[in-house]
N, C-alpha and C. Protein backbone atom coordinates (compact mmCIF):
# COMPACT_ATOMS: atom_id res chain seq x y z
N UNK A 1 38.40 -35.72 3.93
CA UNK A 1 37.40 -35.99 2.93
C UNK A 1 36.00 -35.71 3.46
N UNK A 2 35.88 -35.88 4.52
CA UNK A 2 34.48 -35.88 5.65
C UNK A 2 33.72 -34.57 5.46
N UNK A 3 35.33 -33.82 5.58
CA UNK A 3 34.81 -32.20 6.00
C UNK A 3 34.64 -31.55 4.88
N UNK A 4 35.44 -32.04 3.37
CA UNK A 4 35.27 -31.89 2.13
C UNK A 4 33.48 -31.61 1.76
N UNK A 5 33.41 -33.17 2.19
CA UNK A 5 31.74 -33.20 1.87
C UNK A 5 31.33 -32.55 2.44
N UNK A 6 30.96 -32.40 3.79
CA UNK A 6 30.23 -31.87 4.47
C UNK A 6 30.12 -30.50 4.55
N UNK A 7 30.87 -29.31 3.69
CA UNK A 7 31.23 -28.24 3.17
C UNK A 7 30.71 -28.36 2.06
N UNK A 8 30.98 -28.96 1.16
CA UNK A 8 29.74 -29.54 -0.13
C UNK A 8 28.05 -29.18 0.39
N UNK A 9 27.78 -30.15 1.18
CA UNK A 9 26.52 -30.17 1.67
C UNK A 9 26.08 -29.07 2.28
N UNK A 10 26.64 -28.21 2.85
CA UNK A 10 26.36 -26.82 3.25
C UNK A 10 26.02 -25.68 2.44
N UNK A 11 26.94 -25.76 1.41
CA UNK A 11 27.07 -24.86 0.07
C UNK A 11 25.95 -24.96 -0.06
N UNK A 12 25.36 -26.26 -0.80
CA UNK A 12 23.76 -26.27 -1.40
C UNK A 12 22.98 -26.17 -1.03
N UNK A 13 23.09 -26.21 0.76
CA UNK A 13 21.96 -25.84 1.06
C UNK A 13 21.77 -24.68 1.31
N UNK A 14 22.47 -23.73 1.23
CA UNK A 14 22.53 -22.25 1.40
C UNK A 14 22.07 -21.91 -0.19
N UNK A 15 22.68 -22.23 -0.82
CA UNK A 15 21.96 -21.97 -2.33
C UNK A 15 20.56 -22.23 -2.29
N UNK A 16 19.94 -23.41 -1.76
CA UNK A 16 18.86 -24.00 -1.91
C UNK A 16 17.37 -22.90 -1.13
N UNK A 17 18.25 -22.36 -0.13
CA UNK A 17 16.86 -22.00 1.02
C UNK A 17 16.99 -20.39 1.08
N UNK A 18 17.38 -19.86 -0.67
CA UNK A 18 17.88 -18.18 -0.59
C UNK A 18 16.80 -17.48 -0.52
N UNK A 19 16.85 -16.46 0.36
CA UNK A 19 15.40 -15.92 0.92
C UNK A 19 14.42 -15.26 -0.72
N UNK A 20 13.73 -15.33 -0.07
CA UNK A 20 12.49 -14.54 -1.40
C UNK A 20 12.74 -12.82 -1.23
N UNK A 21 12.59 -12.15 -2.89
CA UNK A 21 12.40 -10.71 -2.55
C UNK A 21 12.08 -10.10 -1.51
N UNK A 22 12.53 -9.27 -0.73
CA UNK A 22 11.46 -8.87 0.24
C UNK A 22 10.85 -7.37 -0.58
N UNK A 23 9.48 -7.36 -0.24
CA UNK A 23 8.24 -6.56 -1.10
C UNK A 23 9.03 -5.33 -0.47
N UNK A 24 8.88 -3.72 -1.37
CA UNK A 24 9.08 -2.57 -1.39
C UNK A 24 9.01 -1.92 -0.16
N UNK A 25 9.96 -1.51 0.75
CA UNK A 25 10.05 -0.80 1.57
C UNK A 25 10.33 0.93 1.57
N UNK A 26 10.38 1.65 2.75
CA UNK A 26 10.63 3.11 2.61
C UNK A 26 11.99 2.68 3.62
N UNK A 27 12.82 3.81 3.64
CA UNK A 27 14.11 3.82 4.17
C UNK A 27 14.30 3.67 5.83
N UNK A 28 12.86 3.72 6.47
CA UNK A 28 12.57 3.12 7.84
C UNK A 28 12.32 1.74 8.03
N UNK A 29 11.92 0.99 7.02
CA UNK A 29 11.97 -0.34 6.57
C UNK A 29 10.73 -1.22 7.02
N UNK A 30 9.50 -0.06 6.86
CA UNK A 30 8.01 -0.62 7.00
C UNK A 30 7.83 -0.71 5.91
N UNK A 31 7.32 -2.04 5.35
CA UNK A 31 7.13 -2.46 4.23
C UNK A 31 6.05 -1.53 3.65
N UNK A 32 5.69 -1.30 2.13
CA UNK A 32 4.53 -0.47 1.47
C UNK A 32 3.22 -1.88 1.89
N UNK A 33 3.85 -2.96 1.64
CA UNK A 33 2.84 -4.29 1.31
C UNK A 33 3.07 -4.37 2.96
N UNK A 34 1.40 -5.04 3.27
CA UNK A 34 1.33 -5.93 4.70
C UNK A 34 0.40 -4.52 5.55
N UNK A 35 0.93 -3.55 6.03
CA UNK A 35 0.78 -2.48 7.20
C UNK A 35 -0.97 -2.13 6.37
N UNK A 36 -1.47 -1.76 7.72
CA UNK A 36 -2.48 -1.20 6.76
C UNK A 36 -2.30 0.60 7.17
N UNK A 37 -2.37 1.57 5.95
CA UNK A 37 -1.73 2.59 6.51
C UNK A 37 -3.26 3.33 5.94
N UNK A 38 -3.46 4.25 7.15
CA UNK A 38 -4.76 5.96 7.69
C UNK A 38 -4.00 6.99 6.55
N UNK A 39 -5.10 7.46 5.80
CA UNK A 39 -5.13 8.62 4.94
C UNK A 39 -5.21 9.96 6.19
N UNK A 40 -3.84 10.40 5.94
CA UNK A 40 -3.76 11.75 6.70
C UNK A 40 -4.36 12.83 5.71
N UNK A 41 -3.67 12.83 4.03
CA UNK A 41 -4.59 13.94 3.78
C UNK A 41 -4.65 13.48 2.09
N UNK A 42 -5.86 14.43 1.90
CA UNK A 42 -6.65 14.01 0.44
C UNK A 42 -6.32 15.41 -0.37
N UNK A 43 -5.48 14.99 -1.66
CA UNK A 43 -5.07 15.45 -2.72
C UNK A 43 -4.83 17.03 -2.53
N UNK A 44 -3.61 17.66 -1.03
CA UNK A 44 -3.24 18.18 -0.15
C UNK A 44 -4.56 18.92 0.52
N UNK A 45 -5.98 18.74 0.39
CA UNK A 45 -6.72 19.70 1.28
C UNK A 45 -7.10 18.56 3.12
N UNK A 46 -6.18 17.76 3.16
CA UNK A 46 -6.34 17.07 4.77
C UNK A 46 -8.09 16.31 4.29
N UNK A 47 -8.23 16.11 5.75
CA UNK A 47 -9.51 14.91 5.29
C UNK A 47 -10.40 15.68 6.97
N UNK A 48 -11.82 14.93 6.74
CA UNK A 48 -12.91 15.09 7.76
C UNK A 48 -12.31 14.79 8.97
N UNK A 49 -12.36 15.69 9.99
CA UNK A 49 -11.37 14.74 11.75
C UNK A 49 -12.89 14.14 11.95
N UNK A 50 -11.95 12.77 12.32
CA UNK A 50 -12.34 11.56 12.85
C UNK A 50 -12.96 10.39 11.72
N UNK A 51 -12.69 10.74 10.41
CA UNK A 51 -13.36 9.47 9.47
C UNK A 51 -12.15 8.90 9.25
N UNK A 52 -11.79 7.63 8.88
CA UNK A 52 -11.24 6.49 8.91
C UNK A 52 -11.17 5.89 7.62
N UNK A 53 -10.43 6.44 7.03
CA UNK A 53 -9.40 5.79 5.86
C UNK A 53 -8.60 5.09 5.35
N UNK A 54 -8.96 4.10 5.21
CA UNK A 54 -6.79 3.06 4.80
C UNK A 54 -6.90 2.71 3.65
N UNK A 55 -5.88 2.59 3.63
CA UNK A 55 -5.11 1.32 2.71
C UNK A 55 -4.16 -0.11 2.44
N UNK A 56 -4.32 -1.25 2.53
CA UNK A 56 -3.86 -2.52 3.06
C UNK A 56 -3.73 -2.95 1.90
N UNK A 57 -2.00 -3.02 0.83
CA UNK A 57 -1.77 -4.02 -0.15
C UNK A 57 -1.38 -5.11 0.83
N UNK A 58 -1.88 -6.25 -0.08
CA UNK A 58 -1.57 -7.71 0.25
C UNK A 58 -0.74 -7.91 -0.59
N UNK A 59 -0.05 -9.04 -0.15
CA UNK A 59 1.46 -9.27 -1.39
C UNK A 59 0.59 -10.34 -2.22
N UNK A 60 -0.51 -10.77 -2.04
CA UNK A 60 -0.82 -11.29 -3.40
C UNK A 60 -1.62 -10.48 -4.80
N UNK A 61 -1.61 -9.03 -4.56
CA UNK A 61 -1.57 -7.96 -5.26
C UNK A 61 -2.98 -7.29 -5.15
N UNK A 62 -3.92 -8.11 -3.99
CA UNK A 62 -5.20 -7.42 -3.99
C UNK A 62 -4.80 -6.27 -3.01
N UNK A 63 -5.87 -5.22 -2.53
CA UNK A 63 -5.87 -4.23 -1.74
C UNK A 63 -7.14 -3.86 -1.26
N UNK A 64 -7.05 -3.02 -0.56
CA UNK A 64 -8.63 -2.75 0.34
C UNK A 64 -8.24 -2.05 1.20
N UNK A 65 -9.55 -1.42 1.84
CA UNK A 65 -9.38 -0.93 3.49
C UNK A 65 -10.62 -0.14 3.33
N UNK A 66 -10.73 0.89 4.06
CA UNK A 66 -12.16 1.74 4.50
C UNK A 66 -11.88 2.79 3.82
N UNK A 67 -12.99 3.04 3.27
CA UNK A 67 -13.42 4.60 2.33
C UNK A 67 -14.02 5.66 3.17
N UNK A 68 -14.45 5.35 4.65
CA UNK A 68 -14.56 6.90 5.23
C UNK A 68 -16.23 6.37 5.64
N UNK A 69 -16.62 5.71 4.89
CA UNK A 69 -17.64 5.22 4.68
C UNK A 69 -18.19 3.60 4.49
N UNK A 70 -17.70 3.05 3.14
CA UNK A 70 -17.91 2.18 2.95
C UNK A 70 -16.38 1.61 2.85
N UNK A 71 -16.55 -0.05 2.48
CA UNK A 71 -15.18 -1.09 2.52
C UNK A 71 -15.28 -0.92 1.15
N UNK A 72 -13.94 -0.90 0.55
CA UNK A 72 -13.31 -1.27 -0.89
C UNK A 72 -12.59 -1.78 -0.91
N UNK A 73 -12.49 -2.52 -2.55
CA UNK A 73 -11.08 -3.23 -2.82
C UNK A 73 -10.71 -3.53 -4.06
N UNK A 74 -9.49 -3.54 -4.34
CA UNK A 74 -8.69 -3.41 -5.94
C UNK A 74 -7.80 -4.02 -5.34
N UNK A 75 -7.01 -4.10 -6.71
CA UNK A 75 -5.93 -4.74 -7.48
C UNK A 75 -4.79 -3.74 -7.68
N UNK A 76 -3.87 -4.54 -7.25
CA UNK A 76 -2.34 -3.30 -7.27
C UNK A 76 -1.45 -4.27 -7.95
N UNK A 77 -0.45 -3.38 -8.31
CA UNK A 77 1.04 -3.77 -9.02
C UNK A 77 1.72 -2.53 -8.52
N UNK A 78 3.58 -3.06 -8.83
CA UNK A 78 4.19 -1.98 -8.63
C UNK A 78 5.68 -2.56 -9.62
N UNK A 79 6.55 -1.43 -10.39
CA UNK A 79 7.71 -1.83 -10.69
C UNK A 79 8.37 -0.67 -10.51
N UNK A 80 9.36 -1.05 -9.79
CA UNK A 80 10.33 0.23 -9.32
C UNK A 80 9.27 1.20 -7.95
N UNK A 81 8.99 2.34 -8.74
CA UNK A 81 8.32 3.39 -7.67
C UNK A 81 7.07 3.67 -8.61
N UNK A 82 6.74 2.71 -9.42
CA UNK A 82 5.24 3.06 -9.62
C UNK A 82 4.51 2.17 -9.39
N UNK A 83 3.70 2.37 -8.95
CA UNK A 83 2.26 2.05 -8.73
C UNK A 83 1.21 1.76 -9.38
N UNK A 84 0.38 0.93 -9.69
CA UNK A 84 -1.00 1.16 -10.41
C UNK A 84 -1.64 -0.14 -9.58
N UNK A 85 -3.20 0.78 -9.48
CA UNK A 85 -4.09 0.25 -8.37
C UNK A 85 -5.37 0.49 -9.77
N UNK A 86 -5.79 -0.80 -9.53
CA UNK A 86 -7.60 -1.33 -10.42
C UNK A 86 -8.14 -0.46 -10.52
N UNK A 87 -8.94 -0.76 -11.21
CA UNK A 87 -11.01 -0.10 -11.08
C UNK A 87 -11.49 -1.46 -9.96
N UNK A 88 -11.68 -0.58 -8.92
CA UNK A 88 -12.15 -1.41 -7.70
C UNK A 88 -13.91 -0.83 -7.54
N UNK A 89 -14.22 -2.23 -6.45
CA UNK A 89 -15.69 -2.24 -5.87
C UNK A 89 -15.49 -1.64 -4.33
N UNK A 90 -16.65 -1.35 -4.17
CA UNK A 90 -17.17 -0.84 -2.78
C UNK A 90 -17.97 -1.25 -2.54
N UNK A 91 -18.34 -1.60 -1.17
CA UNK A 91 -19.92 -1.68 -0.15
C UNK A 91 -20.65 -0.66 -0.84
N UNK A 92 -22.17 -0.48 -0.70
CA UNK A 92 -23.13 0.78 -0.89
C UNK A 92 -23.46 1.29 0.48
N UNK A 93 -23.13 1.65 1.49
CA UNK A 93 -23.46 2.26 2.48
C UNK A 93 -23.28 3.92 2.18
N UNK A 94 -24.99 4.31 2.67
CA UNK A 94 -24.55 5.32 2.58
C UNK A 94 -24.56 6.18 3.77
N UNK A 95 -24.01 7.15 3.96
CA UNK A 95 -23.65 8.32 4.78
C UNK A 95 -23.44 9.99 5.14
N UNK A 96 -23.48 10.78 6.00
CA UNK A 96 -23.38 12.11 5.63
C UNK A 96 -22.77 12.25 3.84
N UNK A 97 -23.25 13.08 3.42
CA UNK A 97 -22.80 13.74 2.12
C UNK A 97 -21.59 14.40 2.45
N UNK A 98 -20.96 14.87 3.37
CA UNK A 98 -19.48 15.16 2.84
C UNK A 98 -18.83 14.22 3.30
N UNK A 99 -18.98 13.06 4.22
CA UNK A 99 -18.29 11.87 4.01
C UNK A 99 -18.08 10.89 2.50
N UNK A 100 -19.60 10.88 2.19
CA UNK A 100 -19.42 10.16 0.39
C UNK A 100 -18.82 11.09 -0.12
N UNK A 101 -18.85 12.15 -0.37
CA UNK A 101 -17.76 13.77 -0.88
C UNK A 101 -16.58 13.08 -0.89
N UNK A 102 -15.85 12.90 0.43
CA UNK A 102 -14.60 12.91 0.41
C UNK A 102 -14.20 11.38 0.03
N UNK A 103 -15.10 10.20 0.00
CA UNK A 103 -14.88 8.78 -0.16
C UNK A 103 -14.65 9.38 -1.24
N UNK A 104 -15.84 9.44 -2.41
CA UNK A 104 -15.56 9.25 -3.76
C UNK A 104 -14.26 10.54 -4.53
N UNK A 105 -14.14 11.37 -4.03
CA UNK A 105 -12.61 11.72 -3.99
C UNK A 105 -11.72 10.80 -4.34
N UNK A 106 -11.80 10.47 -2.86
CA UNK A 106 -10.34 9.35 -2.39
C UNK A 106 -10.32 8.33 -3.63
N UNK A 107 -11.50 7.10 -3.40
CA UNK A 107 -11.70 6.13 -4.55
C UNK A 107 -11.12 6.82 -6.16
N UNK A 108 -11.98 7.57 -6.43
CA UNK A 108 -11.39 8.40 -7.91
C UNK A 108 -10.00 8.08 -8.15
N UNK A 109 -9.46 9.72 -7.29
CA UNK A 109 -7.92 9.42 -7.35
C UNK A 109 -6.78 8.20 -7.24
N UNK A 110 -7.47 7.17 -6.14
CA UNK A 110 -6.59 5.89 -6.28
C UNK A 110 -6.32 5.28 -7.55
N UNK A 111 -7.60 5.12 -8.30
CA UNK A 111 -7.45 4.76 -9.63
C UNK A 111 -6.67 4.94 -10.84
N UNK A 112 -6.63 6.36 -10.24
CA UNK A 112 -5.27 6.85 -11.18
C UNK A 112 -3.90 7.08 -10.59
N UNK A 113 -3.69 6.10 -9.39
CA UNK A 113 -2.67 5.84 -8.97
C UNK A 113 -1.14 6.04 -10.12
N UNK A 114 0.09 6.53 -9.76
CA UNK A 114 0.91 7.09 -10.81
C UNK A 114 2.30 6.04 -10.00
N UNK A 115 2.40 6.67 -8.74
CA UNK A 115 4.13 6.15 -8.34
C UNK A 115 3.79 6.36 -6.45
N UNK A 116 4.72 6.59 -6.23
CA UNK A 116 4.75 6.30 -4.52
C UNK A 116 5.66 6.13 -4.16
N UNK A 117 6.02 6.95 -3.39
CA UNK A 117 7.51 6.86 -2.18
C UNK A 117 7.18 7.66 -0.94
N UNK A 118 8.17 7.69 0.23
CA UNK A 118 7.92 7.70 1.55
C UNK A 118 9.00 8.83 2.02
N UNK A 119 8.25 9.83 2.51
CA UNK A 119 8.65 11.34 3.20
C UNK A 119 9.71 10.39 4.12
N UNK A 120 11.01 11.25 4.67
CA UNK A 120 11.92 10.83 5.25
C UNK A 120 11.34 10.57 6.92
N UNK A 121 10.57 11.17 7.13
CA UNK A 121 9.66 10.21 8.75
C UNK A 121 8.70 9.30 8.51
N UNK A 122 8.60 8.68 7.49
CA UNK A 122 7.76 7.43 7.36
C UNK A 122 6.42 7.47 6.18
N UNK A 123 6.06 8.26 6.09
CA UNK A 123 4.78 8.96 5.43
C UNK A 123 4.98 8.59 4.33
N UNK A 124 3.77 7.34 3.43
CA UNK A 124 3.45 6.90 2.35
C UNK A 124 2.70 7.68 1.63
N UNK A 125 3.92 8.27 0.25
CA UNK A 125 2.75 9.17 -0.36
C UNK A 125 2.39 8.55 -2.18
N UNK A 126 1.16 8.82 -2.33
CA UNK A 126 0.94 7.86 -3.49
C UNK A 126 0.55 8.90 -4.04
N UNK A 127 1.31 9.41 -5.65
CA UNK A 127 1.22 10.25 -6.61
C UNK A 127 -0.05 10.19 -7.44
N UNK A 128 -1.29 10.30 -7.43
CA UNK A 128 -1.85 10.12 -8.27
C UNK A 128 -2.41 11.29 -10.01
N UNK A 129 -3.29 11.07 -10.48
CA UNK A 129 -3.43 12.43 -11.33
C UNK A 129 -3.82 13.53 -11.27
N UNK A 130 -4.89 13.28 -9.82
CA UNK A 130 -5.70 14.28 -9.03
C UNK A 130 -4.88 15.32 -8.38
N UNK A 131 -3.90 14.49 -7.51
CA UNK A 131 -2.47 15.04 -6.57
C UNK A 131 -2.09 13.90 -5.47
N UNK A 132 -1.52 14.60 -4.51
CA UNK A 132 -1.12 13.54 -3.48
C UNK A 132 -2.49 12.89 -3.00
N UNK A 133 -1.48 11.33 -2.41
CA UNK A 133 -2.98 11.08 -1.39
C UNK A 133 -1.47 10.59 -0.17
N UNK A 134 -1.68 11.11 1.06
CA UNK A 134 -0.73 10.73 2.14
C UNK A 134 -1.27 10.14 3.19
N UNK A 135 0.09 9.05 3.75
CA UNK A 135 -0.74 8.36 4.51
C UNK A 135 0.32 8.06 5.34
N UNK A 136 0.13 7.63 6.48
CA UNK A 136 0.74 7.00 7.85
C UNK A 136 0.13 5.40 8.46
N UNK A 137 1.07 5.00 8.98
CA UNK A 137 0.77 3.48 9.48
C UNK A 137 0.59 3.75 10.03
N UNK A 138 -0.54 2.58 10.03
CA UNK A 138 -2.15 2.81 11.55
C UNK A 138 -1.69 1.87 12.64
């Protein structure tokens, strides 16, 4: 009868403590949410060597990281393999003109964020209307 219960009491608690979703991964199993991942290249023409780009969703659906230039940040969702990222704010710093060039690029296109999935070596690519925007964990 002991072990009856006490098999009882196990059951529920395994029911009780069932893990949470885990947020959208690529088939290497770095999460999309959490990493903050470097823009390798902008809507396929590559980006300025040496400016500094990311992107960091938080699982409470905000986002941010560096524009090349200035800090930004929006609002994301995702169901299935799409994507949609806010009308986000930025810092005003300003900088060389083909650095703001290629920020306000980048910014633009996020906005019209479409879907997103991950090249078979890791590479986060986010479909937007402009074209690709690709990226790698930093």
């Amino acid at each position: 009868m002991r072990s009856a219960t006490m098999a009882g009491v196990l059951a529920l608690a395994a029911c009780a403590t069932a893990p949470a979703p885990a947020p959208p991964a690529h088939p290497g199993g770095a999460p999309l949410v959490g990493p903050e991942w470097r823009l390798e290249d902008l809507l396929g023409g590559g980006i300025i060597d040496n400016s500094h780009v990311t992107l960091t969703l938080a699982p409470d659906g905000t986002g941010g990281g560096a524009g090349g230039c200035n800090r930004y940040f929006t609002s994301w969702k995702t169901k299935g393999d799409k994507l949609t990222l806010g009308k986000g704010g930025s810092t005003l710093m300003a900088c060389a003109p083909a650095l703001m060039n290629q920020e306000g690029k980048y910014l633009r296109a996020l906005e019209t964020a479409r879907s997103y999935s991950f090249t078979p070596d890791g590479a986060l690519v986010i479909a937007t209307a402009q074209g690709p925007l690709k990226f790698r964990k930093d």
